[in-house]
Protein backbone atom coordinates (compact mmCIF):
# COMPACT_ATOMS: atom_id res chain seq x y z
CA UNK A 1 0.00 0.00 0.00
CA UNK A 2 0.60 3.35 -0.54
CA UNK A 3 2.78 5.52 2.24
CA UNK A 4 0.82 8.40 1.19
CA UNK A 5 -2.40 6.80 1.57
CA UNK A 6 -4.16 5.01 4.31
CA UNK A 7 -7.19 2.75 4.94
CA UNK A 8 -8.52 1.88 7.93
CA UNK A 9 -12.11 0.46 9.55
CA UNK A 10 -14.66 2.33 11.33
CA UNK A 11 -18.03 2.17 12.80
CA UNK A 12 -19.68 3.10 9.49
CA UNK A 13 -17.39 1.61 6.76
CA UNK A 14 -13.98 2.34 5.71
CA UNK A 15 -11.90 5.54 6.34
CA UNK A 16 -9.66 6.77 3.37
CA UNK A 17 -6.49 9.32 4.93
CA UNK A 18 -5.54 10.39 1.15
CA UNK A 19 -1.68 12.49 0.77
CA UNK A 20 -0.37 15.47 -0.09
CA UNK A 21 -0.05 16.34 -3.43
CA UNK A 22 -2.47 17.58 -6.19
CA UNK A 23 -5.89 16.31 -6.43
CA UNK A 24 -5.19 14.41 -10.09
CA UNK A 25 -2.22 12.46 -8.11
CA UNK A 26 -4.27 11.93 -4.82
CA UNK A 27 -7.40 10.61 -7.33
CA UNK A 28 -5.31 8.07 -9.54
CA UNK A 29 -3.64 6.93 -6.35
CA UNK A 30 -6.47 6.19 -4.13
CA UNK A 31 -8.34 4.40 -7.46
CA UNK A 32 -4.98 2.52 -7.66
CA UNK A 33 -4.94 1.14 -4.43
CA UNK A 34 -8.84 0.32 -4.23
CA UNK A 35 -8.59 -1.53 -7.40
CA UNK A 36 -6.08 -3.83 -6.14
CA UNK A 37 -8.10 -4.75 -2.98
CA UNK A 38 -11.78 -4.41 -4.56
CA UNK A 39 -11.87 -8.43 -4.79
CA UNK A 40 -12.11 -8.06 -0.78
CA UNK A 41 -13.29 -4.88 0.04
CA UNK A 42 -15.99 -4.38 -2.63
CA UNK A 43 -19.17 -3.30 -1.27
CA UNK A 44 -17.32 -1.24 1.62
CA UNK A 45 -19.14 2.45 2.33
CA UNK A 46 -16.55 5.18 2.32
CA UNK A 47 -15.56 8.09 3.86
CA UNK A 48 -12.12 9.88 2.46
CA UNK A 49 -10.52 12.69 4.38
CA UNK A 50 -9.02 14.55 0.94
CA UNK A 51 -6.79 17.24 3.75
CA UNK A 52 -6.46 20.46 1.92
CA UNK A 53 -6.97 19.16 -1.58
CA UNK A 54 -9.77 21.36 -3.73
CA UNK A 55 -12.92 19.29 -5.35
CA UNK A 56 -15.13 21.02 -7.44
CA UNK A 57 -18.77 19.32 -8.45
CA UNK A 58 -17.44 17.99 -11.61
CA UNK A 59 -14.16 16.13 -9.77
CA UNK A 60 -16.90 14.49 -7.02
CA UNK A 61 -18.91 13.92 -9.50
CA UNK A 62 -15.97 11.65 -11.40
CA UNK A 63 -14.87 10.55 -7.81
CA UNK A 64 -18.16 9.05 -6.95
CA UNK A 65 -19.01 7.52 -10.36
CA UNK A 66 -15.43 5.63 -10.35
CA UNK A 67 -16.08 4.60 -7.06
CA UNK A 68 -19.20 3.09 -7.57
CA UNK A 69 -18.06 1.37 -10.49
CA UNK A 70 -15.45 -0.22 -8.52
CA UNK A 71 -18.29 -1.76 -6.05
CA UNK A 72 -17.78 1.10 -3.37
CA UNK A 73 -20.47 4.06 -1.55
CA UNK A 74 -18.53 7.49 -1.12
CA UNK A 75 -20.65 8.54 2.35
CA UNK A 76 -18.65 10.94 3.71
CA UNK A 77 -15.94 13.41 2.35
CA UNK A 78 -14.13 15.58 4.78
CA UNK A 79 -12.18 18.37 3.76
CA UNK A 80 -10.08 21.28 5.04
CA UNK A 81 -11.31 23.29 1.99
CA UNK A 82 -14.63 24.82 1.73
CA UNK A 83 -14.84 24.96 -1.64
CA UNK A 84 -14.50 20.84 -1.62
CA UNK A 85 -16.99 21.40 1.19
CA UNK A 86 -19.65 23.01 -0.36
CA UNK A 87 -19.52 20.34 -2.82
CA UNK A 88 -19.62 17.70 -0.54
CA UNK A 89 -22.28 19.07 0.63
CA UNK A 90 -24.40 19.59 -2.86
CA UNK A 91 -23.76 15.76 -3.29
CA UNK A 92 -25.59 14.96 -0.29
CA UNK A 93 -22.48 13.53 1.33
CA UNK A 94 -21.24 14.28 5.27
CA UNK A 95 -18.85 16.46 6.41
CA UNK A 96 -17.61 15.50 9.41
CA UNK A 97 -17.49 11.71 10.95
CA UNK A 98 -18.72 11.09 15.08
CA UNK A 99 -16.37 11.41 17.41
CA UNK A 100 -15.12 7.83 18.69
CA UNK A 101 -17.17 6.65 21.67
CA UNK A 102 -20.26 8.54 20.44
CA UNK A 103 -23.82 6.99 20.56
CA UNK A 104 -26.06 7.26 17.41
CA UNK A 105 -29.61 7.95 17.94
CA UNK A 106 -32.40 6.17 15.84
CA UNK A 107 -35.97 6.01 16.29
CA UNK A 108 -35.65 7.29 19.65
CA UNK A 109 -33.63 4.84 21.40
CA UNK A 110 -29.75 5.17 21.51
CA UNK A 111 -27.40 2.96 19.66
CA UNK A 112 -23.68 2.18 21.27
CA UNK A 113 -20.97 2.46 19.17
CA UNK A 114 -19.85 -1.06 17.78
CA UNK A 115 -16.66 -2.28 16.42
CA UNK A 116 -14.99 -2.32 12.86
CA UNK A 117 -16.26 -5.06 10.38
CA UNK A 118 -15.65 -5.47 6.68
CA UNK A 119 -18.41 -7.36 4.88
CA UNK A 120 -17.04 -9.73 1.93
CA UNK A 121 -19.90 -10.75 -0.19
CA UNK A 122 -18.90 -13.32 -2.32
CA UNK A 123 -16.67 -16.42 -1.88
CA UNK A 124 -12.94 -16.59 -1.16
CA UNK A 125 -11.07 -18.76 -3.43
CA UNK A 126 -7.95 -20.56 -3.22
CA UNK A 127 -5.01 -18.73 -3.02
CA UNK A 128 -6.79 -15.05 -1.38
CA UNK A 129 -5.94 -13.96 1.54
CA UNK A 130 -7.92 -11.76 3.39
CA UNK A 131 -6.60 -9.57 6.49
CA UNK A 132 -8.57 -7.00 8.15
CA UNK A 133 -8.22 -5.01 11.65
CA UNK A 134 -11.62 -5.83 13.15
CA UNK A 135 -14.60 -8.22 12.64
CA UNK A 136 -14.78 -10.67 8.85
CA UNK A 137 -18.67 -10.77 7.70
CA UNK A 138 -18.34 -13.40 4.46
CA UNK A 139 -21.29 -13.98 2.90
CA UNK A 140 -20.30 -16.56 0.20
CA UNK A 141 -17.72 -19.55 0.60
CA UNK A 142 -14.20 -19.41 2.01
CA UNK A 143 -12.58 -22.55 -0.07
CA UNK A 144 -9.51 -24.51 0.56
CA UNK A 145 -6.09 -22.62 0.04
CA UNK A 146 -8.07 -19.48 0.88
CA UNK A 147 -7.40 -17.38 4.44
CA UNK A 148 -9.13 -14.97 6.73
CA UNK A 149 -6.99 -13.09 9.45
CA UNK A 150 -8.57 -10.61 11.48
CA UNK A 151 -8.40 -9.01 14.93
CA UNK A 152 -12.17 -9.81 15.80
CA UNK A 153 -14.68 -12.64 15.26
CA UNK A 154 -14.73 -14.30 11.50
CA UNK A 155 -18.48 -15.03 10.06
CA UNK A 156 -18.53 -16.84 7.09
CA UNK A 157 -22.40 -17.54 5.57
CA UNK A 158 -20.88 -20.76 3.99
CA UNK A 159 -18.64 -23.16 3.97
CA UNK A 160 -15.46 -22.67 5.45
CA UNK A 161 -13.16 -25.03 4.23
CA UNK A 162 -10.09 -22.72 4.15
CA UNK A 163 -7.82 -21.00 7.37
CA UNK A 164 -8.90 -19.08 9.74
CA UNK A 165 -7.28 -16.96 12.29
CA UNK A 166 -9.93 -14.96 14.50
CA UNK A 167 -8.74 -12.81 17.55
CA UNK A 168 -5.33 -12.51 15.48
CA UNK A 169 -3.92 -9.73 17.72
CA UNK A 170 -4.43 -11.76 20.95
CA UNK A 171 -8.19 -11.62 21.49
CA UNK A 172 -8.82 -15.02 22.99
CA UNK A 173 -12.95 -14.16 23.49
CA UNK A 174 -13.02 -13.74 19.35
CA UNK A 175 -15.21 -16.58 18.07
CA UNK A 176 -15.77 -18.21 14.72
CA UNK A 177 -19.03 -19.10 13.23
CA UNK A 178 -19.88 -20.63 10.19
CA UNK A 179 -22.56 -22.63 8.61
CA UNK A 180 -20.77 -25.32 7.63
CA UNK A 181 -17.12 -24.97 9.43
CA UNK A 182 -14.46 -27.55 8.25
CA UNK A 183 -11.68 -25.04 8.10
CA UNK A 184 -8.37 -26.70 6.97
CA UNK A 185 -6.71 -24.61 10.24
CA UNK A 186 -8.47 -22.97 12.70
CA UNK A 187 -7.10 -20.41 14.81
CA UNK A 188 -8.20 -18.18 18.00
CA UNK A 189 -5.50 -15.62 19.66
CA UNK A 190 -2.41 -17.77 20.38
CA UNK A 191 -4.55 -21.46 20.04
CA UNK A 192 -4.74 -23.63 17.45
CA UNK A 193 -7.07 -26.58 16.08
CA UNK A 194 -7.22 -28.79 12.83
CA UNK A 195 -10.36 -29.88 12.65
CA UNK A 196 -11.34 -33.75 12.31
CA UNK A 197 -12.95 -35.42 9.43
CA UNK A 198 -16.87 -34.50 9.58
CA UNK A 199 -19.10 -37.37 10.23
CA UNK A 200 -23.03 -36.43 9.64
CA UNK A 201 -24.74 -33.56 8.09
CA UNK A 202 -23.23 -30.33 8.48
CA UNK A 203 -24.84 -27.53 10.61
CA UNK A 204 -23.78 -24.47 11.73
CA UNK A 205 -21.33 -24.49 14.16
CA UNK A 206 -19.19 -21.58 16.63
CA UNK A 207 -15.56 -21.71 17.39
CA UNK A 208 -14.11 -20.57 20.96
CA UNK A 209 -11.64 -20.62 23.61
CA UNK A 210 -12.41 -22.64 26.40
CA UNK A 211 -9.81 -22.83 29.09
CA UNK A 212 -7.05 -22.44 26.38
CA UNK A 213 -8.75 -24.71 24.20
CA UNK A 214 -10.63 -24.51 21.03
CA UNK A 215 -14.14 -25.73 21.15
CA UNK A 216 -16.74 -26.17 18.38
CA UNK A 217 -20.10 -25.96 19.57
CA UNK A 218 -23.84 -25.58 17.62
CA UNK A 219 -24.29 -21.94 16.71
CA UNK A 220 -27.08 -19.90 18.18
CA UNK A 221 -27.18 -16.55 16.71
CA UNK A 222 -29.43 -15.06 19.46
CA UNK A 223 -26.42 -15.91 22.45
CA UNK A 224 -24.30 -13.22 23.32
CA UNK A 225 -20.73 -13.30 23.09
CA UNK A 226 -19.19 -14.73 25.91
């Protein structure tokens, strides 16, 4: 990646830090990098901090019909200029992002603020490899050769048949869940299981650290995390 450029989760999507430099350069090297991670990231809503760099309406409007060509939702474009402000704002897009820790308030009740999750939806084939700094949502298949690293819990809508590290940083309450899960490797923080040959019909199963150990139990969606 890009030293210039930066990507990183939050609440609402993916934040994009872009560099210095003119808006042309910036542009071609934020399209550059999301092209060569739009296989895992495609779907992902954006919000791209462009600094001091000046956007009229006709460079958003190129921005966000790139973008959404690529797979991706520009939501939010913040901006130390108020020309590239105002046309934020004329696009319907936000400004400004909440401040870390804040609540969000829908329908009357109040919503805590969650954790990072990238959504993947479509299936993983051998030889990807998928690594993300908070929670994997994979709706699709993860197949054999294929692997998912990431700091939180991994959720695959599928089979898993491939490896999977969960709680990658250390997080030994990350759990993995799957509807079919037959990973080839199966990781959780510093513990690791291969998983034995199924016998029986598949059904949907959750991964977790018990006393050091991992443990595959049935999955109910409605328990909490433990």
């Amino acid at each position: 990646m890009s030293s210039k450029l930066q990507i990183k989760g939050i609440r609402d999507g993916l934040l994009i830090t872009l560099g210095d430099g003119a808006w042309e350069e910036q542009r071609q090297d934020l399209m550059t990098q999301l092209r060569s991670q739009a296989e895992f990231l495609r779907g992902a809503r954006l919000a791209i901090d462009a600094g001091g760099a000046i956007l009229k309406a006709a460079d958003l409007g190129q921005l966000t019909k790139e973008l959404a060509e690529l797979g991706f939702t520009l939501y939010a474009l913040i901006s130390e200029s108020p020309t590239t402000e105002r046309s934020a704002l004329a696009f319907g897009l936000a400004t400004r992002l909440p401040k870390p820790g804040a609540a969000r308030t829908v329908a009357g009740s109040t919503e805590p603020d969650g954790e990072p999750a990238l959504l993947v939806n479509r299936t993983l084939r051998s030889g990807y490899n998928l690594q993300y700094q908070g929670h994997v949502v994979v709706i699709g298949d993860v197949n054999p050769g294929a692997q998912v690293i990431a700091r939180g819990d991994v959720i695959v809508w599928g089979k898993l048949r491939g490896m999977v590290h969960a709680g990658a940083e250390g997080d030994d309450g990350a759990v993995v869940c799957a509807l079919d899960l037959s990973p080839t490797q199966l990781r959780i923080a510093g513990a690791i299981a291969v998983t034995p040959k199924r016998r029986g019909k598949p059904q949907p199963e959750m991964a977790r650290l018990v006393q050091g150990q991992v443990v595959a139990e049935a999955w109910d969606p409605k328990r909490e995390r433990l």
